[in-house]
PDB file of N, CA and C in Angstrom:
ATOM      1  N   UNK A   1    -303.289 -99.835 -37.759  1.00  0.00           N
ATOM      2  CA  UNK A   1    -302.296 -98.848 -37.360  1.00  0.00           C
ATOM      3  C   UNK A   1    -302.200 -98.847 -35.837  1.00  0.00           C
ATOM      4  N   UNK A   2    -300.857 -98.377 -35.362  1.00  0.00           N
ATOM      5  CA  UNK A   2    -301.266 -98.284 -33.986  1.00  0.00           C
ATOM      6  C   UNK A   2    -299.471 -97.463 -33.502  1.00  0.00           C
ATOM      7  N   UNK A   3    -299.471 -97.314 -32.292  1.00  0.00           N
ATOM      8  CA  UNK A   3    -298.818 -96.041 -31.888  1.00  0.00           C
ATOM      9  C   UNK A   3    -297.408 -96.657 -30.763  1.00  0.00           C
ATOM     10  N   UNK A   4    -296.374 -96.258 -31.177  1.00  0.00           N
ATOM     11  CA  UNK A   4    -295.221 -96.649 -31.317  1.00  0.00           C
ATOM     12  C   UNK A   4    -294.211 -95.695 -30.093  1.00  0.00           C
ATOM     13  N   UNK A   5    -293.641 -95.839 -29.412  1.00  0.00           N
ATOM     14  CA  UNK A   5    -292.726 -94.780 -28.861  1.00  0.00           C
ATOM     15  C   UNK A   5    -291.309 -94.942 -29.764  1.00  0.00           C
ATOM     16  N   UNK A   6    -290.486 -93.770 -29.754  1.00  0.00           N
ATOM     17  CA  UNK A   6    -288.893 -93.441 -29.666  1.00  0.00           C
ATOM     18  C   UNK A   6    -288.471 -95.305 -29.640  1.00  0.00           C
ATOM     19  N   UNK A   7    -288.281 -95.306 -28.774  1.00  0.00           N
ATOM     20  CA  UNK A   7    -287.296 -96.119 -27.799  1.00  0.00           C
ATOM     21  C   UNK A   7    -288.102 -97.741 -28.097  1.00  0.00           C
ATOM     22  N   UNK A   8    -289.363 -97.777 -28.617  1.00  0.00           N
ATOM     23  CA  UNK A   8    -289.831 -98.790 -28.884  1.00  0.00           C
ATOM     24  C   UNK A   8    -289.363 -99.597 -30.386  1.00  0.00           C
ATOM     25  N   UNK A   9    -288.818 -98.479 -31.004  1.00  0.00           N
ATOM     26  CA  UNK A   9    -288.469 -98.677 -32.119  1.00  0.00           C
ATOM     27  C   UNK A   9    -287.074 -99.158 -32.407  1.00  0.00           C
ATOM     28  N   UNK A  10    -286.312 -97.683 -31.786  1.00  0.00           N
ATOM     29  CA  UNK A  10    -284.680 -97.716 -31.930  1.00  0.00           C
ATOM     30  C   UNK A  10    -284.323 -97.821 -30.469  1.00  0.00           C
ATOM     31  N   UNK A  11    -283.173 -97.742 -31.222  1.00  0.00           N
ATOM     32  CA  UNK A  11    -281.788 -98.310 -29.658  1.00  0.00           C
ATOM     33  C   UNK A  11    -281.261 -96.792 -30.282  1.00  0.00           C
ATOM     34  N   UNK A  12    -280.849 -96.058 -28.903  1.00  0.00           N
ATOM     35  CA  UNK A  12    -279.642 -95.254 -28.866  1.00  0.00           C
ATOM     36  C   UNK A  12    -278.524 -95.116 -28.105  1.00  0.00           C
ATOM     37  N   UNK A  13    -277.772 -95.911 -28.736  1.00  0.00           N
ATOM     38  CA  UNK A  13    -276.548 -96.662 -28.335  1.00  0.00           C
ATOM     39  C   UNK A  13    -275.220 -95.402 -27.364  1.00  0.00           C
ATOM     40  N   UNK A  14    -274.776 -95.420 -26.648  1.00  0.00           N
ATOM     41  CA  UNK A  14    -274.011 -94.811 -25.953  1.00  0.00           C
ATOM     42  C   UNK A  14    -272.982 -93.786 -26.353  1.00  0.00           C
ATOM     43  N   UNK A  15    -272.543 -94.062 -27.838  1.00  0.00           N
ATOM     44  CA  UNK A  15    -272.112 -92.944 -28.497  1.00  0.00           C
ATOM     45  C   UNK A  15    -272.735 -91.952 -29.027  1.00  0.00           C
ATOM     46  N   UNK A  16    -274.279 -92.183 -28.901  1.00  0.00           N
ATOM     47  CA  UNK A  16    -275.869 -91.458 -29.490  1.00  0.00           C
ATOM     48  C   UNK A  16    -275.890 -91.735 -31.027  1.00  0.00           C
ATOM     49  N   UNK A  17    -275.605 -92.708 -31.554  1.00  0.00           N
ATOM     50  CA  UNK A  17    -275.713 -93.730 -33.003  1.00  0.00           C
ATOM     51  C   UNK A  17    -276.937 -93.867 -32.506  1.00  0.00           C
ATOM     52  N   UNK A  18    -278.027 -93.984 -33.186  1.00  0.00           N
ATOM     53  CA  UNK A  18    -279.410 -95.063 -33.297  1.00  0.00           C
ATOM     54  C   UNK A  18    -279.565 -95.859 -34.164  1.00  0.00           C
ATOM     55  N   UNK A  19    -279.877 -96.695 -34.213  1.00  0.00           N
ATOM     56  CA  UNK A  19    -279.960 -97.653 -35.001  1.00  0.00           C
ATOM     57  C   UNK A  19    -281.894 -98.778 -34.417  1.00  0.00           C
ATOM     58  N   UNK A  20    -282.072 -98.836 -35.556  1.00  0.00           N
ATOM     59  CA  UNK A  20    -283.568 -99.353 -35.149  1.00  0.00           C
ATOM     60  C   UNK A  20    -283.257-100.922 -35.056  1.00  0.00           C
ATOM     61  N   UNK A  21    -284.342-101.426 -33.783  1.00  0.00           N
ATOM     62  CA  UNK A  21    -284.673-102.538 -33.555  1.00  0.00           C
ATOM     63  C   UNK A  21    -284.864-103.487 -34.272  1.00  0.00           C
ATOM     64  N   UNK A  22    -285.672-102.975 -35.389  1.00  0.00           N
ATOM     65  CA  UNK A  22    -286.722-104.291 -36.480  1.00  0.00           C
ATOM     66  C   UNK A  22    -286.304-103.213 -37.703  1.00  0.00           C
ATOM     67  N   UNK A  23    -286.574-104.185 -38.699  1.00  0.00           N
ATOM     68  CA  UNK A  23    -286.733-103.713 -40.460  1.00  0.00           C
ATOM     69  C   UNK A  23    -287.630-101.943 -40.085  1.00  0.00           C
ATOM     70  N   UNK A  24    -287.551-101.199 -40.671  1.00  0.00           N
ATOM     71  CA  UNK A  24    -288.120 -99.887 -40.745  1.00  0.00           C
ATOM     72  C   UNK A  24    -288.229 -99.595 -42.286  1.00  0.00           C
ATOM     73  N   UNK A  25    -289.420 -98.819 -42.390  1.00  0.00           N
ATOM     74  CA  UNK A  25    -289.753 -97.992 -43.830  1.00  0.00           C
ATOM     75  C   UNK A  25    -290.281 -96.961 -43.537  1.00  0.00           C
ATOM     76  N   UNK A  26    -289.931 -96.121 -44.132  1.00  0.00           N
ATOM     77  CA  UNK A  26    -290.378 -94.993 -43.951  1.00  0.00           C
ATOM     78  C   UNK A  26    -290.444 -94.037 -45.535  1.00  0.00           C
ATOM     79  N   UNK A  27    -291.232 -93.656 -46.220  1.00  0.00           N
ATOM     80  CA  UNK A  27    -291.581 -93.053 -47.660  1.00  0.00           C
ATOM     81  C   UNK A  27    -290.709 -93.699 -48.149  1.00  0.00           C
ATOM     82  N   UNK A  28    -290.780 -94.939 -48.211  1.00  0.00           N
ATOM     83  CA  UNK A  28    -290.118 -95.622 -49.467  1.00  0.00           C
ATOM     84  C   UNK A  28    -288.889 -96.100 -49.257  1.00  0.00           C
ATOM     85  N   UNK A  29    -288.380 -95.899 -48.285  1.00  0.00           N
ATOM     86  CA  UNK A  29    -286.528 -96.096 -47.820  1.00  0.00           C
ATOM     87  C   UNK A  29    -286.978 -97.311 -46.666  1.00  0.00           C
ATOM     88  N   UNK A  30    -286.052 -98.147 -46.603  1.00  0.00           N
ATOM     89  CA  UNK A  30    -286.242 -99.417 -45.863  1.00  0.00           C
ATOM     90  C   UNK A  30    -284.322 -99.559 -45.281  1.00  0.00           C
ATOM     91  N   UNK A  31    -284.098 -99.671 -43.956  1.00  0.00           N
ATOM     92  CA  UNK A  31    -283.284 -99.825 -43.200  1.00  0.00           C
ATOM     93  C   UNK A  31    -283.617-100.712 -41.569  1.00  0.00           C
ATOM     94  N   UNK A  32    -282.553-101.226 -41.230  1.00  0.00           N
ATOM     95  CA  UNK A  32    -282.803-102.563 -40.367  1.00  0.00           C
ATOM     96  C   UNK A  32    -281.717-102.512 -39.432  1.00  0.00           C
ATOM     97  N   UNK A  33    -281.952-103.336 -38.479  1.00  0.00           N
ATOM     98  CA  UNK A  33    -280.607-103.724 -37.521  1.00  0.00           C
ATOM     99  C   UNK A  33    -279.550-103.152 -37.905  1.00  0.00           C
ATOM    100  N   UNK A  34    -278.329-103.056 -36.921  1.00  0.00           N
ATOM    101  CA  UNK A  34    -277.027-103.312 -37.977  1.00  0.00           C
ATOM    102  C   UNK A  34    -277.058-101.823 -38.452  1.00  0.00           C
ATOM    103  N   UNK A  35    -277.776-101.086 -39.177  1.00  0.00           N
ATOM    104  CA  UNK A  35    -277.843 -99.353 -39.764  1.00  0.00           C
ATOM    105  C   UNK A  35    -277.742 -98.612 -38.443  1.00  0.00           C
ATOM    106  N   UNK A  36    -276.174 -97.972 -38.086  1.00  0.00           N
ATOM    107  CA  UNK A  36    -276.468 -97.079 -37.003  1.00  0.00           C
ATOM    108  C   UNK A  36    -276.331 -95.714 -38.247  1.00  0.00           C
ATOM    109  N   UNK A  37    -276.816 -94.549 -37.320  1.00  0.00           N
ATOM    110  CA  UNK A  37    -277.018 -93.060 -37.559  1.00  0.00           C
ATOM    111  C   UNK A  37    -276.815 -92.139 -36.841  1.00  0.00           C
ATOM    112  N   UNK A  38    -276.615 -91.182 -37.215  1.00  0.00           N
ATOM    113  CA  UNK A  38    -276.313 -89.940 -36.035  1.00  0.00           C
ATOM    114  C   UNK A  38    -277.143 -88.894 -36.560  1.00  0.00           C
ATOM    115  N   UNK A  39    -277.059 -87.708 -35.708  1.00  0.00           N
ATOM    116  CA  UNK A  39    -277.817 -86.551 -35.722  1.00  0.00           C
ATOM    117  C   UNK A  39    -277.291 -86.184 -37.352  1.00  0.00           C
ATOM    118  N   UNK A  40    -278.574 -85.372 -37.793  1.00  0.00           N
ATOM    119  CA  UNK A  40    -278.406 -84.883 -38.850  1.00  0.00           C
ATOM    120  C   UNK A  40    -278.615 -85.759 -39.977  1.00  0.00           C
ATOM    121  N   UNK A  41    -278.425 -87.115 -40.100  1.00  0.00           N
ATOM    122  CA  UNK A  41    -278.445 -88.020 -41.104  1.00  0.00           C
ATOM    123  C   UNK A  41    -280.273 -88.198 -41.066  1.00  0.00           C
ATOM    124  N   UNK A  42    -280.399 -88.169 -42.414  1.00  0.00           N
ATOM    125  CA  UNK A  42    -282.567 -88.125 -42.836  1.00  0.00           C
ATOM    126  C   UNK A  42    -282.065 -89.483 -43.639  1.00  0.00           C
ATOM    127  N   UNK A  43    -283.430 -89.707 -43.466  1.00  0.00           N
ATOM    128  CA  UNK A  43    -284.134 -91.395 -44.288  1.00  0.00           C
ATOM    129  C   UNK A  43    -285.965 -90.516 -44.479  1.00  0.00           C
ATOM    130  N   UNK A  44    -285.496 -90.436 -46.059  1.00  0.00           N
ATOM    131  CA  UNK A  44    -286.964 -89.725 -46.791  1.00  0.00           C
ATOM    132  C   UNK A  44    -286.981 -88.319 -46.263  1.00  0.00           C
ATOM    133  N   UNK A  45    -286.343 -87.582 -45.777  1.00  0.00           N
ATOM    134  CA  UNK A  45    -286.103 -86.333 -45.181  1.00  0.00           C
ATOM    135  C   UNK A  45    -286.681 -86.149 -43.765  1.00  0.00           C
ATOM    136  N   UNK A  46    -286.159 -87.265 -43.098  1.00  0.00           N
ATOM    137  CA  UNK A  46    -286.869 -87.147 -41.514  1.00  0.00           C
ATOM    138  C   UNK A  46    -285.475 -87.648 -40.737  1.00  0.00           C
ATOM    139  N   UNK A  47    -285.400 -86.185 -39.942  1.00  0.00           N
ATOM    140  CA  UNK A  47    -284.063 -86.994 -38.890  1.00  0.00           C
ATOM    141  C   UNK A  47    -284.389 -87.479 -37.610  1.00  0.00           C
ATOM    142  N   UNK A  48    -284.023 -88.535 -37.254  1.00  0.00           N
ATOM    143  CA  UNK A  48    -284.963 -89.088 -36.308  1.00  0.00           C
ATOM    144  C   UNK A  48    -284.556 -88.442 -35.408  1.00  0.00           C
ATOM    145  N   UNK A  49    -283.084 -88.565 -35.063  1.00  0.00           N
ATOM    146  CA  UNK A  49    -282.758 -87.512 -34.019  1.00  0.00           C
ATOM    147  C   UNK A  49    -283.742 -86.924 -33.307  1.00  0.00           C
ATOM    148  N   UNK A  50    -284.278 -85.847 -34.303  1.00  0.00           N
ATOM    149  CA  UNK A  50    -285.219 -84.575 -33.956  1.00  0.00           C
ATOM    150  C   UNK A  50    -286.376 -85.147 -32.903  1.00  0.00           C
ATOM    151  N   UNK A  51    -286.831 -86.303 -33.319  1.00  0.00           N
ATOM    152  CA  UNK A  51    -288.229 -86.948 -32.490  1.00  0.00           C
ATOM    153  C   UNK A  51    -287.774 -88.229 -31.238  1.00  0.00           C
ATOM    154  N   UNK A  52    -286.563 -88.167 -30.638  1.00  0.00           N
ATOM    155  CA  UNK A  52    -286.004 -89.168 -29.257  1.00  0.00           C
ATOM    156  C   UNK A  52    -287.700 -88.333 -28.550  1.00  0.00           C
ATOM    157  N   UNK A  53    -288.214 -89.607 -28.065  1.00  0.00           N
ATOM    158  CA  UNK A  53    -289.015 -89.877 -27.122  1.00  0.00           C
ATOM    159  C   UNK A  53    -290.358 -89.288 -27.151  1.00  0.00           C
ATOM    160  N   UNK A  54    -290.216 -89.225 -28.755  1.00  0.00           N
ATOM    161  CA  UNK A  54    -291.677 -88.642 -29.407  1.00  0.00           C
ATOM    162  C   UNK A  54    -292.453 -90.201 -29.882  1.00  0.00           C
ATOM    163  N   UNK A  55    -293.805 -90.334 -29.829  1.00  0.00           N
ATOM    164  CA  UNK A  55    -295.162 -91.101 -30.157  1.00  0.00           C
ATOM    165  C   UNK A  55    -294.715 -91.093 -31.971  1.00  0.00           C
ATOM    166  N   UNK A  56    -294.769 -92.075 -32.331  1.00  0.00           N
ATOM    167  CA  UNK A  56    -294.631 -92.530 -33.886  1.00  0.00           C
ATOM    168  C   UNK A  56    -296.569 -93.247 -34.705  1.00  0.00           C
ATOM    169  N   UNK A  57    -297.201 -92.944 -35.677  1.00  0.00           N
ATOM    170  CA  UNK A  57    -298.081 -94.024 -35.836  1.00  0.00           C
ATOM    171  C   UNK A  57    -297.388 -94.894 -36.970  1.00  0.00           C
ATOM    172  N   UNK A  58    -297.314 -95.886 -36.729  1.00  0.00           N
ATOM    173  CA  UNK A  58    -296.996 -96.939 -37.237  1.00  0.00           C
ATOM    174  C   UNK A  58    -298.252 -97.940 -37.922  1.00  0.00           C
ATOM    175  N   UNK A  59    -297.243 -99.079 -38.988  1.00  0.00           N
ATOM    176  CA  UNK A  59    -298.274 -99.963 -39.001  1.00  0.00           C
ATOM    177  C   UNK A  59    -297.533-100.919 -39.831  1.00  0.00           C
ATOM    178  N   UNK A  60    -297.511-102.188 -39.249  1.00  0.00           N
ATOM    179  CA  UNK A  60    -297.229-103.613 -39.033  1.00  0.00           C
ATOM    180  C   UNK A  60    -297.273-104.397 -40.072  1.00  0.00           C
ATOM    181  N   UNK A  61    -295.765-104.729 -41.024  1.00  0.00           N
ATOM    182  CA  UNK A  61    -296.389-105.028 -42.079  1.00  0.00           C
ATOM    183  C   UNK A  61    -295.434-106.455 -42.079  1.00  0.00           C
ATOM    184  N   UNK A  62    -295.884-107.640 -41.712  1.00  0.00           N
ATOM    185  CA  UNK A  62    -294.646-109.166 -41.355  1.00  0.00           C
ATOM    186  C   UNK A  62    -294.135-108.254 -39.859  1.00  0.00           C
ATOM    187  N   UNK A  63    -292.812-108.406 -40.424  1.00  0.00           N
ATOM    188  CA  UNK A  63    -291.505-107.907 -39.903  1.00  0.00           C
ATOM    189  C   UNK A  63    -291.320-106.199 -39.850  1.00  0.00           C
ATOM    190  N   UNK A  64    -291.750-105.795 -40.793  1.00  0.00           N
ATOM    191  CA  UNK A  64    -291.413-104.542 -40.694  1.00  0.00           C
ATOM    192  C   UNK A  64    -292.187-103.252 -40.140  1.00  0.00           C
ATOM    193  N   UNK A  65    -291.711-102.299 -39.584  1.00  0.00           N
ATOM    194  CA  UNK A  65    -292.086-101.162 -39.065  1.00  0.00           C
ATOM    195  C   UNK A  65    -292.518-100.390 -39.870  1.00  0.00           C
ATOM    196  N   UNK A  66    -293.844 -99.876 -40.495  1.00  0.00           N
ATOM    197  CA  UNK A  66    -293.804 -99.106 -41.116  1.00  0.00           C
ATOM    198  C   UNK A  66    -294.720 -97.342 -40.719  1.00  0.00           C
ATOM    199  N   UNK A  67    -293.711 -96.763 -40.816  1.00  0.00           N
ATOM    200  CA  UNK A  67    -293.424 -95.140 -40.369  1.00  0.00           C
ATOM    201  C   UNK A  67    -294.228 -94.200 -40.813  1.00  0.00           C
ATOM    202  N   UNK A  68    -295.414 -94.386 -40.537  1.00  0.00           N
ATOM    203  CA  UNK A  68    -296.827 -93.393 -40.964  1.00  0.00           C
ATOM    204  C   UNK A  68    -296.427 -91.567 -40.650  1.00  0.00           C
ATOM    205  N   UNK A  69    -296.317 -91.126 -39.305  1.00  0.00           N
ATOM    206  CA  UNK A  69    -296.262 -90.391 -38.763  1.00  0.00           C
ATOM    207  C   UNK A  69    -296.065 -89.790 -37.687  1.00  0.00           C
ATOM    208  N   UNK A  70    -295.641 -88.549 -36.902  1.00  0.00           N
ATOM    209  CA  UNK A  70    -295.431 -88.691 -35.875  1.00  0.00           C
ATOM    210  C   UNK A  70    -296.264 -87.597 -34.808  1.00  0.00           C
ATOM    211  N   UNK A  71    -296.364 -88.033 -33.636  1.00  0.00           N
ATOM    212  CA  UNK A  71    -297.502 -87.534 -33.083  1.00  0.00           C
ATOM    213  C   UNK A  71    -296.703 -86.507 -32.235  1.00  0.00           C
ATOM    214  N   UNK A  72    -297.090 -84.840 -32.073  1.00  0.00           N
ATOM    215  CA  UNK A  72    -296.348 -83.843 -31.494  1.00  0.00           C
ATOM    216  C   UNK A  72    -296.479 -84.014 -29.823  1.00  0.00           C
TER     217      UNK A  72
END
C-alpha cells in the first residue's frame, strides 16, 4: 500500500471535469482515462470532488489504482 495525492491521480481539467490519470477502482467500480466527472457525480458513493488535494491510500495492482482510503 502506499499514499497517493489528489492531483497524483486525476487531472482537473479547466472546465473542473476530473477525470483520472490511470485505470481506478474503487469498491468494486473500475473507470479510466477518457471518464471525465463533475461535482456531485459518486463512483461506490464517493465524490471525489469532495477530497481535491486530499492524501488517498492506495494500492498498485498492474495498471490499476486501487482506492483503499482517504487520509483527513
Amino acid at each position: 500500500m502506499e499514499r497517493m495525492n489528489f492531483n497524483q491521480i486525476f487531472i482537473v481539467h479547466s472546465d473542473g471535469s476530473i477525470e483520472p490519470r490511470f485505470p481506478v477502482r474503487v469498491g468494486g467500480v473500475s473507470f479510466g482515462p477518457g471518464v471525465r466527472f463533475g461535482k456531485g457525480v459518486s463512483f461506490s458513493g464517493i465524490d471525489f470532488s469532495l477530497f481535491m488535494g486530499k492524501e488517498f491510500q492506495v494500492r498498485r495492482e498492474g495498471q490499476i489504482i486501487n482506492i483503499l482510503g482517504v487520509y483527513q
